[in-house]
Protein backbone atom coordinates (compact mmCIF):
# COMPACT_ATOMS: atom_id res chain seq x y z
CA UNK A 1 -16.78 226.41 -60.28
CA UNK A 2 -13.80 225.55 -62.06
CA UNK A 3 -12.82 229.01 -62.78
CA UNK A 4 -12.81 229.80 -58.81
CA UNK A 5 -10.21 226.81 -58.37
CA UNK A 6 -8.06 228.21 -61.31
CA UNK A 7 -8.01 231.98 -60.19
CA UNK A 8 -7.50 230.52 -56.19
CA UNK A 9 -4.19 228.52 -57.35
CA UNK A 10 -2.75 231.04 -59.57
CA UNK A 11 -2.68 233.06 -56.70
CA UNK A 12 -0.66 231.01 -54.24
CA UNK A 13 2.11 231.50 -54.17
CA UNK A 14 5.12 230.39 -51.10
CA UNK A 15 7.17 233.18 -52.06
CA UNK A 16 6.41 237.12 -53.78
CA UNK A 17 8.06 237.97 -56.73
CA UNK A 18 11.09 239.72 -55.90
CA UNK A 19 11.35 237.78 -52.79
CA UNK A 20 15.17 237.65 -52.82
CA UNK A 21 17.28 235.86 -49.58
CA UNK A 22 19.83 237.92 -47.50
CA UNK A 23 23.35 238.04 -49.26
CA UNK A 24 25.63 235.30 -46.89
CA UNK A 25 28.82 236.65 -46.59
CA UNK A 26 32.10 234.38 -44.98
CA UNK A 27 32.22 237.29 -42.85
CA UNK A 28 30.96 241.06 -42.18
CA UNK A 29 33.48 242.29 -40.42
CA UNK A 30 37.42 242.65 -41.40
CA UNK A 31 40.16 244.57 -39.37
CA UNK A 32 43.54 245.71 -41.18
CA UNK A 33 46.56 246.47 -39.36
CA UNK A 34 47.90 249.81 -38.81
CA UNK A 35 50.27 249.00 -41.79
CA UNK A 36 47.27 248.49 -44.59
CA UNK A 37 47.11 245.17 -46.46
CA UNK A 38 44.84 243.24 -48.82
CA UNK A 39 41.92 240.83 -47.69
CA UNK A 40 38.77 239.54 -49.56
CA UNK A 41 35.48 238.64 -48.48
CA UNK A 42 33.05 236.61 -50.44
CA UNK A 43 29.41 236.00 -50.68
CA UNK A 44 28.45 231.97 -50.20
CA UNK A 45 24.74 232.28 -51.65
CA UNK A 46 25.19 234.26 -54.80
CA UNK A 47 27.11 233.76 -57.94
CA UNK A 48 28.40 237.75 -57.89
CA UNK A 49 28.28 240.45 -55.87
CA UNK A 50 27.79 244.41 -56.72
CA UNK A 51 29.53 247.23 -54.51
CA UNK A 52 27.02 249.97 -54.06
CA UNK A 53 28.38 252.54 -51.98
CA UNK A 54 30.64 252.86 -48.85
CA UNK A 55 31.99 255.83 -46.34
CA UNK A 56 34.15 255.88 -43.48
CA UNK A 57 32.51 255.79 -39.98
CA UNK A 58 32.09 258.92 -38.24
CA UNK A 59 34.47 259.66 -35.46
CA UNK A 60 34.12 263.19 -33.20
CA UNK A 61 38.39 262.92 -33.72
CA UNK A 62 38.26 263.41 -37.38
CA UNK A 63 36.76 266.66 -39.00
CA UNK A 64 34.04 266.08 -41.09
CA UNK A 65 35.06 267.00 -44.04
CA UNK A 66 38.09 264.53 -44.05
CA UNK A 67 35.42 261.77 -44.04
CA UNK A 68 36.38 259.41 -46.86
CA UNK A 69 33.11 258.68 -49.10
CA UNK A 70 33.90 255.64 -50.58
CA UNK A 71 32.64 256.26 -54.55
CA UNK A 72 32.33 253.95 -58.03
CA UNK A 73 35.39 255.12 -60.38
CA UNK A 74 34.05 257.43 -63.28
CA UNK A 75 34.19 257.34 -67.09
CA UNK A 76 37.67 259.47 -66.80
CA UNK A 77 39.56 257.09 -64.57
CA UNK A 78 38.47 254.51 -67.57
CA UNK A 79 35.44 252.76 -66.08
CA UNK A 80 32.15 252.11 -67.47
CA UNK A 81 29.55 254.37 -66.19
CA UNK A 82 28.12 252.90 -62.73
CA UNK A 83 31.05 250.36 -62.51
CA UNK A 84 29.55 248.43 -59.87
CA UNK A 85 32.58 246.55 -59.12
CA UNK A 86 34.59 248.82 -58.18
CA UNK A 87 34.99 251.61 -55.29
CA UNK A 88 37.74 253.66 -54.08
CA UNK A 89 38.17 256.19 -51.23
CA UNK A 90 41.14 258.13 -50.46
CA UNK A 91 43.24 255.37 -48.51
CA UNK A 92 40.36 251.67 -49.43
CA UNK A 93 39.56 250.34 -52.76
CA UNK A 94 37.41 247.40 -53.05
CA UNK A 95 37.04 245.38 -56.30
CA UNK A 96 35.36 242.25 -57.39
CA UNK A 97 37.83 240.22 -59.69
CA UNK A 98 36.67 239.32 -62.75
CA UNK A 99 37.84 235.82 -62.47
CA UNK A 100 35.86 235.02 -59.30
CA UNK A 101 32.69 237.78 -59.22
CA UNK A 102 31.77 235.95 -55.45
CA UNK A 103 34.94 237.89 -53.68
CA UNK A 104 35.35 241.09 -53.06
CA UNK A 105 39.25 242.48 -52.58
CA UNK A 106 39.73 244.96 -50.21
CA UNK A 107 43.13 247.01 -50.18
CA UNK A 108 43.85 249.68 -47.03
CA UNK A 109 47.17 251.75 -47.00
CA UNK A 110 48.74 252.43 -44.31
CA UNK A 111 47.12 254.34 -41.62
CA UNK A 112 49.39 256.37 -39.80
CA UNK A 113 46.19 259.14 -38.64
CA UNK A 114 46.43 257.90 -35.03
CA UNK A 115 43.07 257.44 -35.35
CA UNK A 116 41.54 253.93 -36.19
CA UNK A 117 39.42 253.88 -39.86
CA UNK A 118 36.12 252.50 -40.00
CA UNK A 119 34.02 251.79 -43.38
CA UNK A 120 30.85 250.30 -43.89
CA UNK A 121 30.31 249.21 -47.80
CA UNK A 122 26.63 248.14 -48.65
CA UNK A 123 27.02 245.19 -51.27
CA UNK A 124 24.32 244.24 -53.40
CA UNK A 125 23.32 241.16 -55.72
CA UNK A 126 19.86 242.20 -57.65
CA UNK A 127 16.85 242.60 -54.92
CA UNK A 128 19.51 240.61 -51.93
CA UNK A 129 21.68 243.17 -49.64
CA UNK A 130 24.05 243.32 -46.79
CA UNK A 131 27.12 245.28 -45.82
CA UNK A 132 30.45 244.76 -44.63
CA UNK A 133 32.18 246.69 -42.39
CA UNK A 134 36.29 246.96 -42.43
CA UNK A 135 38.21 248.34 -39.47
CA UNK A 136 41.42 249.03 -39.46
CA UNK A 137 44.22 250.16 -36.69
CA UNK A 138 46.23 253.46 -36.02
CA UNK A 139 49.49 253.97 -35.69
C-alpha cells in the first residue's frame, strides 16, 4: 500500500514539464514614422529574449518578391552561426543589446515606398513565445 501512495504523488504534478508562460512584452505593437527611427521593446517576465524570425506583411501593392524576409546575420557578416540576437531585413534590424538581453532595439530607415511597411518578428525565450509586430508610415 505504500508503494501506491508513492507512485500516485510522484505523479502529480500542477504544472508539465516544459510548461513555460507566454513571453509579456511592454507592448506588441510599434509604429515608425515615415522618416525611420529607433525604438525598443522589452519582455517583463523573462530575463532575455531570442529573435527567431521576421518578414514584412503582405500587401497586394508590393510585388512579392520585394517582400523583405527579415533573416539572422551569417558567419560572413561576422556573427556566430544562428545569432539569435540579431535580424536584419533590407530597410529593419532588430538586436538585443548585450547590456540589457530583456530589450529588443528596433531600427527602420526611412520609408519613402508610398506604401506603409508592416513586420511581424516571432521572439522566443526557451519553450515561451510571442511576436511583435512594427508598422511603420509612407511617405
Amino acid at each position: 500500500m505504500p508503494l501506491l501512495g508513492l507512485l500516485s504523488s510522484c505523479q502529480k504534478e500542477d504544472r508539465f514539464i516544459g510548461d513555460w508562460d507566454p513571453i509579456q512584452l511592454n507592448r506588441e505593437f510599434k509604429e515608425i514614422p515615415a522618416e525611420g527611427g529607433t525604438d525598443s521593446i522589452w519582455t517583463t517576465n523573462y530575463p532575455e529574449i531570442w529573435l527567431n524570425y521576421g518578414k514584412q506583411e503582405y500587401d497586394a501593392r508590393i510585388p512579392e518578391q520585394d517582400l523583405d524576409t527579415l533573416a539572422n546575420p551569417s558567419v560572413e557578416d561576422g556573427f556566430a552561426p544562428r545569432e539569435i540576437y540579431h535580424l536584419k531585413g533590407k530597410w529593419i534590424c532588430l538586436y538585443v543589446p548585450e547590456s540589457n538581453k530583456k530589450a529588443i532595439v528596433v531600427k527602420v530607415s526611412p520609408n519613402t515606398s508610398g506604401v506603409e511597411r508592416r513586420y511581424k518578428i516571432d521572439v522566443q525565450y526557451g519553450d515561451a513565445f510571442s511576436h511583435i509586430i512594427v508598422k511603420q508610415a509612407a511617405k
